[in-house]
Protein backbone atom coordinates (compact mmCIF):
# COMPACT_ATOMS: atom_id res chain seq x y z
CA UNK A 1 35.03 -31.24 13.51
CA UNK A 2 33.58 -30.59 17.35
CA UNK A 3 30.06 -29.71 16.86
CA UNK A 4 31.09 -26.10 18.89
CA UNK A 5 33.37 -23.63 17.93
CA UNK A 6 34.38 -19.71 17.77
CA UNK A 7 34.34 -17.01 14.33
CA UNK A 8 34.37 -14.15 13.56
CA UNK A 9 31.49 -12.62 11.80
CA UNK A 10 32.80 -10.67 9.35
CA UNK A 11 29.51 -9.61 7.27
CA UNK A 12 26.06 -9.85 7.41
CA UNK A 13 24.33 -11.65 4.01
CA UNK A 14 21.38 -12.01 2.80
CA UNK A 15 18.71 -13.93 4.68
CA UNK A 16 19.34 -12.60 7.76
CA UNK A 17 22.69 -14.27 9.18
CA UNK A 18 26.19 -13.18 9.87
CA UNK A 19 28.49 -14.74 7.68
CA UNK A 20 32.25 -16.21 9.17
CA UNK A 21 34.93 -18.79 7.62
CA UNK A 22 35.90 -21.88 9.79
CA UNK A 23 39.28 -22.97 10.14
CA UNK A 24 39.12 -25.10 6.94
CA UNK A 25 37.86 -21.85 4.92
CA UNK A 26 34.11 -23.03 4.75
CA UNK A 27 31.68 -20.16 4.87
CA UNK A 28 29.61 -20.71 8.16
CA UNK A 29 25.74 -18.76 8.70
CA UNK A 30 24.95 -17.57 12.41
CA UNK A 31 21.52 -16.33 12.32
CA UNK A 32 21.38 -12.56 14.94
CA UNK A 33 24.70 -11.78 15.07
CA UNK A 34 26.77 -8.92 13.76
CA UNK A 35 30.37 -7.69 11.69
CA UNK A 36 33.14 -7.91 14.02
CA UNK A 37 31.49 -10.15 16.99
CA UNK A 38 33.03 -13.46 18.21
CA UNK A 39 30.77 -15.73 18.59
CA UNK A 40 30.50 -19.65 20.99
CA UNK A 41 28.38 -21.65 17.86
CA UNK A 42 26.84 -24.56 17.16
CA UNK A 43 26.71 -26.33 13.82
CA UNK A 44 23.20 -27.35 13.00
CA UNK A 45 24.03 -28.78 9.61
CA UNK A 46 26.81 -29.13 7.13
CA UNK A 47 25.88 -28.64 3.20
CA UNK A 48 28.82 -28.45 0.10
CA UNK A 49 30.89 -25.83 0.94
CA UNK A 50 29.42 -24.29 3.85
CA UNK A 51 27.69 -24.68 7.45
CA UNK A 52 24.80 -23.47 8.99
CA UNK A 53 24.99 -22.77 12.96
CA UNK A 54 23.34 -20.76 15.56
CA UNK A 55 24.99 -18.60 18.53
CA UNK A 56 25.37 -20.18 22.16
CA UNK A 57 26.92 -17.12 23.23
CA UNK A 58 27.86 -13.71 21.89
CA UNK A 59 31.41 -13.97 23.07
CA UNK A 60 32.62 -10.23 21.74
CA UNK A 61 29.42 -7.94 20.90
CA UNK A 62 29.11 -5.46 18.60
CA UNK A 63 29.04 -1.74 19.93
CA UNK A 64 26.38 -1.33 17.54
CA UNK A 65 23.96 -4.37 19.12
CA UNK A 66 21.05 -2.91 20.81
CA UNK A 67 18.26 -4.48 23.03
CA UNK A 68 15.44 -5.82 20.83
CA UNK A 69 12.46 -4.71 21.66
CA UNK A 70 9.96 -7.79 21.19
CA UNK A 71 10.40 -10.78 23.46
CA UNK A 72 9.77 -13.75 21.31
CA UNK A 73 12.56 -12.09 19.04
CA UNK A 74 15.14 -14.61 17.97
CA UNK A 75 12.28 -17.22 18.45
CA UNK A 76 9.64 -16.20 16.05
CA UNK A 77 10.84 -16.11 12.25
CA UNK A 78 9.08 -12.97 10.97
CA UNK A 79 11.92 -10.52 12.63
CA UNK A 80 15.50 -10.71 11.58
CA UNK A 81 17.13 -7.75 12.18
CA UNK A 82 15.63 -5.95 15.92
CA UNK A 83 18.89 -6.21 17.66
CA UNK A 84 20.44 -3.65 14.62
CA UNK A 85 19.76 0.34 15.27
CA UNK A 86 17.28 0.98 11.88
CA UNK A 87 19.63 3.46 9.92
CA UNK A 88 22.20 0.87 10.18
CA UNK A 89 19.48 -2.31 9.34
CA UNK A 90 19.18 0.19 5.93
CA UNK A 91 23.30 0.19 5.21
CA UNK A 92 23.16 -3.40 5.51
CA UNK A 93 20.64 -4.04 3.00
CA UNK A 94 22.10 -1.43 0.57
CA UNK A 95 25.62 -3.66 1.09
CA UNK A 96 23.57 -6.95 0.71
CA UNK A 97 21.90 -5.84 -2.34
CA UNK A 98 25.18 -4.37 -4.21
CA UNK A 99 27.03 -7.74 -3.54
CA UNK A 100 23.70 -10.36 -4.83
CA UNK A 101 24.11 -7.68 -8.04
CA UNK A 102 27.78 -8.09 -8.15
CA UNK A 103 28.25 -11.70 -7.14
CA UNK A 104 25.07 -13.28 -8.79
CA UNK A 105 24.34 -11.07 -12.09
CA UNK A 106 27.81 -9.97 -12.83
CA UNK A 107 26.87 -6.38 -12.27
CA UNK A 108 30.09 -4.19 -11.79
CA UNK A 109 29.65 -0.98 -9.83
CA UNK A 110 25.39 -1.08 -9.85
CA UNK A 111 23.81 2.42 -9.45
CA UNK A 112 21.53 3.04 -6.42
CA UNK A 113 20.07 6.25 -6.78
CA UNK A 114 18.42 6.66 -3.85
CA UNK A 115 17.44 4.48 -0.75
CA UNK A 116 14.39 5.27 0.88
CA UNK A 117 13.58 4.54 4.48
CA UNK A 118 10.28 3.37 5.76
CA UNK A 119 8.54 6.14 7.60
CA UNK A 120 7.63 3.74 10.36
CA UNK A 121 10.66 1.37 11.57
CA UNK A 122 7.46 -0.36 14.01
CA UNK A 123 3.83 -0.58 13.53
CA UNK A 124 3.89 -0.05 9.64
CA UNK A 125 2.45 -3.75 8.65
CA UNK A 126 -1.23 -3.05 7.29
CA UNK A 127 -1.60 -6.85 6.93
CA UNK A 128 -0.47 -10.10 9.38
CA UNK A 129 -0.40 -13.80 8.59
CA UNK A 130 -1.15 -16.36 11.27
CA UNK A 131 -0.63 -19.57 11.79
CA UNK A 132 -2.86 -21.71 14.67
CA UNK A 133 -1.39 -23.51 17.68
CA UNK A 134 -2.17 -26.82 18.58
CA UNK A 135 -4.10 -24.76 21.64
CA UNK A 136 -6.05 -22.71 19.00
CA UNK A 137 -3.82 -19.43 19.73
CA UNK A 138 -2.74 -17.18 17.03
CA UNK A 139 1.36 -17.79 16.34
CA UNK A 140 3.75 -17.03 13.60
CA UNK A 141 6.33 -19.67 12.25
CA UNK A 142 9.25 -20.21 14.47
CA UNK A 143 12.94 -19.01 13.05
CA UNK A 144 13.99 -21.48 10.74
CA UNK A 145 11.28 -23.87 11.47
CA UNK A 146 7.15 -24.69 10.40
CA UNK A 147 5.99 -25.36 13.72
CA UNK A 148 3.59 -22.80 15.21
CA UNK A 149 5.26 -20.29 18.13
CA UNK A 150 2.39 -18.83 19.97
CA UNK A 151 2.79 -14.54 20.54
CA UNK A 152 1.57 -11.91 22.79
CA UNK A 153 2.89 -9.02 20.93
CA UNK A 154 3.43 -7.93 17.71
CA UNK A 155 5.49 -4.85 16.96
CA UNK A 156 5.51 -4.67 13.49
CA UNK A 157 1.80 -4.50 12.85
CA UNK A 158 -0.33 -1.21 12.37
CA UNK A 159 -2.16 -0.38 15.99
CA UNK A 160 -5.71 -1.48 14.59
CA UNK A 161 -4.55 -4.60 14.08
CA UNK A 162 -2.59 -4.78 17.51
CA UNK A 163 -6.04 -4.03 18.98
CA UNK A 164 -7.97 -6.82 17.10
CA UNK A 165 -5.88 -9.90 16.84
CA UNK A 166 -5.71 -10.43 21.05
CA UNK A 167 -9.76 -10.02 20.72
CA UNK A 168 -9.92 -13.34 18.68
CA UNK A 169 -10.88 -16.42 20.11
CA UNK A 170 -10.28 -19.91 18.29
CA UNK A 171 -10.87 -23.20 19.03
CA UNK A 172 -7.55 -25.61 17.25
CA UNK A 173 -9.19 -26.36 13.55
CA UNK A 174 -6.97 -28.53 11.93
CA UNK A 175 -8.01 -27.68 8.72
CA UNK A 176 -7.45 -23.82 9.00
CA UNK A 177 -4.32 -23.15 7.54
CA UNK A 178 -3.73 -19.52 7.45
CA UNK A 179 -5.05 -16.70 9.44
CA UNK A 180 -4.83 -13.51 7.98
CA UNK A 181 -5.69 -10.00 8.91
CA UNK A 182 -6.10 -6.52 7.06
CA UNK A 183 -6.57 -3.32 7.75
CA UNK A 184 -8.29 -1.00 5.64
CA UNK A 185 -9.27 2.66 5.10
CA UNK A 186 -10.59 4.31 8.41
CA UNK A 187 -9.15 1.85 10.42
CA UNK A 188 -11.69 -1.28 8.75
CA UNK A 189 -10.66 -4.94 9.65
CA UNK A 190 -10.98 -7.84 7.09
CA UNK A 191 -10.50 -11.57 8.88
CA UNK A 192 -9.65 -13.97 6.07
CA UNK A 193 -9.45 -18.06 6.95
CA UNK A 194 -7.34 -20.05 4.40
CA UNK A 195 -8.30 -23.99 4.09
CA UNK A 196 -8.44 -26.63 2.26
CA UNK A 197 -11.94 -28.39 3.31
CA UNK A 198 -15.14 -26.71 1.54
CA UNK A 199 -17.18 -26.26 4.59
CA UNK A 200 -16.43 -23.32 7.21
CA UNK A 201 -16.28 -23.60 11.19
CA UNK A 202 -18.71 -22.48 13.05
CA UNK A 203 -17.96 -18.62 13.15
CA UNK A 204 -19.47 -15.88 15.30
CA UNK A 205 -18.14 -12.58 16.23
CA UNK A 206 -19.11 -9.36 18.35
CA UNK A 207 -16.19 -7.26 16.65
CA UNK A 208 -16.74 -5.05 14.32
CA UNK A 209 -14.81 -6.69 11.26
CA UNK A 210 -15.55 -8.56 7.61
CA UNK A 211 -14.67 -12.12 7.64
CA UNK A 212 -14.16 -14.84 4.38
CA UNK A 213 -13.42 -18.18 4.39
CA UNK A 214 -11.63 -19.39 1.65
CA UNK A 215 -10.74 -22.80 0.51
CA UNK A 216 -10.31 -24.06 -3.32
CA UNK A 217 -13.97 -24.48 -4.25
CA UNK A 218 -14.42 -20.02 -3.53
CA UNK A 219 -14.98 -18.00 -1.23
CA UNK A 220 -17.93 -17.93 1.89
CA UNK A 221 -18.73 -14.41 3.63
CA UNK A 222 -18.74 -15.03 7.21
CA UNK A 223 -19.47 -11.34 8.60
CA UNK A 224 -19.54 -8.18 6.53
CA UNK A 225 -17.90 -8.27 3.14
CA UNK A 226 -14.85 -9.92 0.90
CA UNK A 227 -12.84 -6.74 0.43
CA UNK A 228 -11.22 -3.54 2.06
CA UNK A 229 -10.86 -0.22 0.59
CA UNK A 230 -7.35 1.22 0.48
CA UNK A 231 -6.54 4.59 -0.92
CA UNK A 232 -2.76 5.40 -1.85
CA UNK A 233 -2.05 8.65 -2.91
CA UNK A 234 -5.72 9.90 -3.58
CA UNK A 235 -6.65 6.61 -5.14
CA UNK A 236 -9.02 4.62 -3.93
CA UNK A 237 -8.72 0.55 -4.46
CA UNK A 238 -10.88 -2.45 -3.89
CA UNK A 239 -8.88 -5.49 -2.38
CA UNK A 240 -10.15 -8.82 -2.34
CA UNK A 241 -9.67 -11.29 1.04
CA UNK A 242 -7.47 -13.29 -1.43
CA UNK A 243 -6.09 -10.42 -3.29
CA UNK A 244 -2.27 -9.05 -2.34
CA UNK A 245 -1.52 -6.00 -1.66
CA UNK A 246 1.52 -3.90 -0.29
CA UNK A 247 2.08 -4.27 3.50
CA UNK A 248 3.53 -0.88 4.28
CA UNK A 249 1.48 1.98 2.30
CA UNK A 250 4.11 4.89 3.01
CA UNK A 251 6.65 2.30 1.05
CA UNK A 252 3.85 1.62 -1.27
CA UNK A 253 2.94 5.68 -2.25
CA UNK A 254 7.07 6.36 -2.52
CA UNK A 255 7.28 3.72 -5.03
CA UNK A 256 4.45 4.78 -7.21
CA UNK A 257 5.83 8.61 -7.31
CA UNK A 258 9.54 7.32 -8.06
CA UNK A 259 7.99 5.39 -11.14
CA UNK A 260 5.76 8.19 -12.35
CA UNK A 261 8.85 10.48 -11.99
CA UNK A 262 11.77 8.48 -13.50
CA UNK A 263 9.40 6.59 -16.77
CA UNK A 264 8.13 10.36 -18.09
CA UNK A 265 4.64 8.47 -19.51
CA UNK A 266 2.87 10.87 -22.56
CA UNK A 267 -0.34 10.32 -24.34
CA UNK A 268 1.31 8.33 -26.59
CA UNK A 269 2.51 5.18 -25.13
CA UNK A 270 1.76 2.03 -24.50
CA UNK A 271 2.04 0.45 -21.24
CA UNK A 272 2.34 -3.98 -19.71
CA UNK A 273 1.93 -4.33 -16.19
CA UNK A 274 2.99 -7.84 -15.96
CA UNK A 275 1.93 -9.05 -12.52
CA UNK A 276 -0.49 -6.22 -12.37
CA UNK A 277 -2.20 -7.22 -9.24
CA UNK A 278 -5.61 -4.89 -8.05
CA UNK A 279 -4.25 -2.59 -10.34
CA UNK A 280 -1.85 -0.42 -7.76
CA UNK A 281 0.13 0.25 -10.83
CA UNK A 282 -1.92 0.73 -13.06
CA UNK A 283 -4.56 2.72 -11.83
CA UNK A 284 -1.92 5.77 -12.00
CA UNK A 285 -0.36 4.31 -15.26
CA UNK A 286 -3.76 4.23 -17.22
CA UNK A 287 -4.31 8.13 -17.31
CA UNK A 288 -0.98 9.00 -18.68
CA UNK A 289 -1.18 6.72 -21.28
CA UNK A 290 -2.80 5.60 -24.69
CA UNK A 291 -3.11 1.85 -23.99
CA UNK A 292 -2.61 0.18 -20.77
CA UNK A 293 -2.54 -4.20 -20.48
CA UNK A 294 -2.55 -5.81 -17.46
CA UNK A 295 -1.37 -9.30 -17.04
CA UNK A 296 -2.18 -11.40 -13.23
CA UNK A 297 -2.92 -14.77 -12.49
CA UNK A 298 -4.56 -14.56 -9.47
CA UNK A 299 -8.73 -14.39 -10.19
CA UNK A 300 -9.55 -12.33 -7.01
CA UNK A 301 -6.97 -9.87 -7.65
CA UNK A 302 -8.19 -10.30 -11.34
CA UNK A 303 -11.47 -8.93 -10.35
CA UNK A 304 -10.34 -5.92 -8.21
CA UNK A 305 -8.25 -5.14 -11.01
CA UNK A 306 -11.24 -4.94 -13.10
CA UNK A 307 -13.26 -2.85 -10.86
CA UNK A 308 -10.49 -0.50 -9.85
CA UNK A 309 -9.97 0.28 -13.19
CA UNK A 310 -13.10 -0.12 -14.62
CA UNK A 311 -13.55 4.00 -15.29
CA UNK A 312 -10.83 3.87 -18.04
CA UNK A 313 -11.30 2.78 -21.50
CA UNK A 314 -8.09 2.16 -22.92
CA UNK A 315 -7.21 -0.69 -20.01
CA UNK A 316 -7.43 -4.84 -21.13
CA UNK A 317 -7.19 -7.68 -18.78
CA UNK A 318 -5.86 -10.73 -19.41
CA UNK A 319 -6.13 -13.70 -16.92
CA UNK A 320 -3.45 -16.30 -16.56
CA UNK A 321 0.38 -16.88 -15.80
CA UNK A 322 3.02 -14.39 -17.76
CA UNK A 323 4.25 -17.23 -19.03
CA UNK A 324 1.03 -18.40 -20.53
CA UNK A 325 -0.27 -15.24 -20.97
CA UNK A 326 2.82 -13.36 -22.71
CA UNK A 327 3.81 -15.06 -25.78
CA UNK A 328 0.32 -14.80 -27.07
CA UNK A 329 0.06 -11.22 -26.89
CA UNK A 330 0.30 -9.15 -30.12
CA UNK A 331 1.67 -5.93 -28.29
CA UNK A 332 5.05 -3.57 -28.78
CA UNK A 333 4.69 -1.81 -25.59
CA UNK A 334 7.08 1.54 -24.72
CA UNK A 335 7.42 0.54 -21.00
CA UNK A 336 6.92 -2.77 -19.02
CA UNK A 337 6.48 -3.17 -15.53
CA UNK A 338 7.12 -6.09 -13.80
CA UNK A 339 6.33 -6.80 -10.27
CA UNK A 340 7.08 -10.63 -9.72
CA UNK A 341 6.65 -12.95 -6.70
CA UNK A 342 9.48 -13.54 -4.65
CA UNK A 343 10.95 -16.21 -7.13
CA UNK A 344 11.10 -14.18 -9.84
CA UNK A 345 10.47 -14.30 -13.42
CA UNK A 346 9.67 -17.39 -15.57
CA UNK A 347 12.22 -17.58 -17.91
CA UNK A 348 9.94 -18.22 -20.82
CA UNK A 349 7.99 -15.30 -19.13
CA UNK A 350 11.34 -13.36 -19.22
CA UNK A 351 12.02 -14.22 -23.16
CA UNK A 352 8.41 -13.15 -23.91
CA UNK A 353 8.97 -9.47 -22.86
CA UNK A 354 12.07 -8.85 -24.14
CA UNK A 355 10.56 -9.71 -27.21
CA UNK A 356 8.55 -7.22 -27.19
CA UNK A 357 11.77 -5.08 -27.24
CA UNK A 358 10.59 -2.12 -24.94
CA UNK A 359 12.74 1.00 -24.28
CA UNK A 360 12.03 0.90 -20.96
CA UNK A 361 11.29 -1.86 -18.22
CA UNK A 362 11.07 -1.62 -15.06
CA UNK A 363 11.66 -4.42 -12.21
CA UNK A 364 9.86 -4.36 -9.28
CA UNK A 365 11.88 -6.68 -6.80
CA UNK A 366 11.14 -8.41 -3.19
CA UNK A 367 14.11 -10.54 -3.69
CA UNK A 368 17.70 -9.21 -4.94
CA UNK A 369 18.87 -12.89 -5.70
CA UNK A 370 16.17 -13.49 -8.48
CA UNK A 371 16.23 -10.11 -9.34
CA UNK A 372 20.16 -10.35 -10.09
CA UNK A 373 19.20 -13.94 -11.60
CA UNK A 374 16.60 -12.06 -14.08
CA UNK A 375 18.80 -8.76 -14.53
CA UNK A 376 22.04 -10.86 -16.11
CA UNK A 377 19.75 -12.47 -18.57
CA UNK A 378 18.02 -8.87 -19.69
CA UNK A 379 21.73 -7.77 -19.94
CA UNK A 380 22.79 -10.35 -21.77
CA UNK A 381 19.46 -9.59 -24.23
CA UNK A 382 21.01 -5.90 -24.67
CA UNK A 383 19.40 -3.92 -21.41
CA UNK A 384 21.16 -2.18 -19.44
CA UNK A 385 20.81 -1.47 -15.35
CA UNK A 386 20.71 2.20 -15.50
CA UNK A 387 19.53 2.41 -11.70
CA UNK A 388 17.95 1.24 -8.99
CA UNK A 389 16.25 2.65 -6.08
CA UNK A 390 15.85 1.08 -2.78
CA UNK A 391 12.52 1.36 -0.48
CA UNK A 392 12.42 -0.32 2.86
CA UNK A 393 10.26 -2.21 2.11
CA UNK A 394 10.33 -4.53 5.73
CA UNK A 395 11.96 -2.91 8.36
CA UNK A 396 13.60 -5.34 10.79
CA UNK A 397 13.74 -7.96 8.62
CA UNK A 398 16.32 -9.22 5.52
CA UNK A 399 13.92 -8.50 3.10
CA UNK A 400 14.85 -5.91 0.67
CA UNK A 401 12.38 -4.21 -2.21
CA UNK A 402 13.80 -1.85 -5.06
CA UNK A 403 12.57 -0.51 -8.12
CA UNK A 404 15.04 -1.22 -10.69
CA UNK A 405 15.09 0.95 -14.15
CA UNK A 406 16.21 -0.87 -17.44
CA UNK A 407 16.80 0.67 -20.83
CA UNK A 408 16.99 -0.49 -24.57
């Protein structure tokens, strides 16, 4: 067929694009367009059953379209959603998410309990990754593609970090992979520089921020220390350079008060936090509890965990993958909590806690395709999806979190 052509959009899926059907009934992906718009495209590539395009011209637009507010919008890849109003950005993702349930895990009429919306639709990120030019300015991935797209502006970042990141001067360094940035308690800066080689660059600063270089062989203070402090909800925790941590803290503090509410912990239980992290979870878990075990793979976040929640005795550590980690344990825990990486569980991860048989596990999801993945096997191992509660996790983007409550 002609490399151009016209659709329809007639939904918006997840990932980002509008979804349409081509004259011979193949499903065809625009990328910033919206329900109901015709669209001038261009096919980019052809896979089984389906095309992936991207808009010449917006033909028909939307009434609902608005003016995005950054200008390398549509050009950089961290932004997918600026030229949708933000209550309507938070429809679409409760659609998107009922349909990867329906279509994916075979979930018939899935419960969402409640959605919560960021407090912030702008300036909410608390961390930003970077990516060097070839002229040694800070970029971000360009839509769809590796190469580096230099900015100016940000919009999603917190303001302490939209002050510091136009401050920093690099020469191009090759071997620096990753730029990263974090902001703190009372407005404190951590500069982390990812690579591969042992040896640093040549680093001096005037700002008043930490800075770590980090390659395979550890990690090399630069300026100041390795770690931030970040309270949520009264609780204070230690975050390594190479440590992850929740990017939008109002998100972060709603999702540890739904859990608290909706798992009713007593004296009496025992509690997994598989992919525990620094110990967000666990740090409020451990109190309410008899026994709490973490589970995290990641040795930095391994030892925040164990400093964070070093003041309670009935919490154990153990180091390694879930799937390594899991089927060794000894443990019939009341409630599990799993907060996976965006590829979800392991399946031999997956076997090892539902043999463990809890009453109650809860899902903590980045990804509604590998959650819906992961929820039709716990179905199919006699859990059921009693309900699941949206946070907004990313405004302006596809990206969709939930917290999603499973019972025995």
């Amino acid at each position: 067929m002609n490399s151009e052509f016209e659709v329809i959009i007639q939904s918006l899926v997840y990932g980002g694009s509008g979804m349409g059907r081509l004259a011979d009934g193949r499903a065809v992906f625009i990328p910033f367009t919206l329900p109901g718009e015709k669209v001038k495209a261009r096919i980019k590539e052809e896979k089984k059953g389906f095309v992936m395009a991207e808009a010449l011209e917006i033909l028909q637009s939307s009434p609902q379209r608005i003016v995005p507010r950054c200008p390398h919008f549509r050009m950089c890849g961290g932004c997918h959603y600026q030229h949708i109003p933000y209550e309507m950005q938070v429809d679409f993702k409760q659609e998107i998410f009922i349909e990867q349930l329906q279509r994916i895990g075979g979930i018939t009429n899935p419960r969402i309990s409640q959605v919560v919306k960021s407090d912030a639709a702008w300036n909410y990120r608390n961390a930003l990754q970077f990516h060097l030019s070839p002229n040694g300015k800070l970029g971000f991935e360009r839509s769809n593609s590796h190469d580096t797209l230099e900015i100016h502006e940000c919009h999603l970042s917190c303001s302490s970090l939209n002050e510091t990141w136009p401050q920093l001067d690099f020469e191009f360094i090759p071997e620096i992979e990753l730029v990263e940035l974090r902001q703190g308690d009372e407005d404190e800066i951590l500069l982390a520089l990812y690579s591969q080689e042992s040896t640093p660059p040549e680093f001096e600063t005037e700002l008043p921020i930490s800075a770590v270089y980090i390659s395979p062989q550890g990690q090399i203070i630069l300026a100041g220390n390795n770690y931030l402090r970040i309270s949520v909800l009264g609780k204070s925790l230690r975050v390594n350079a190479g440590s992850f941590f929740q990017v939008n803290q109002f998100i972060a503090e709603r999702m540890i008060s739904i859990l608290l509410e909706k798992t009713h912990l007593t004296k009496e239980m025992v509690v997994l936090d598989g992919y525990c992290g620094v110990g967000l979870f666990s740090i409020f878990l451990a109190p309410l509890v008899i026994r709490c075990l973490g589970v995290e793979v990641s040795p930095s976040a391994c030892r925040d965990y164990a400093f964070n929640l070093d003041a309670y005795d009935n919490v154990e550590l153990y180091e390694g993958s879930a799937e390594e980690v899991l089927p060794l344990l000894e443990v019939k825990p009341d409630l599990v909590i799993l907060d996976p990486p965006r590829n979800g569980i392991d399946w031999r991860a997956l076997d090892a806690f539902v043999k463990m048989m809890p009453a109650q596990l809860v899902y903590v999801s980045c990804n509604p395709a590998t959650l819906a993945r992961d929820a039709k096997r716990l179905i199919e191992t006699g859990y059921k999806l009693e309900e699941s509660v949206l946070l907004d996790m990313f405004p302006q983007t596809f990206h969709i979190e939930s917290l999603n409550f499973f019972s025995k």
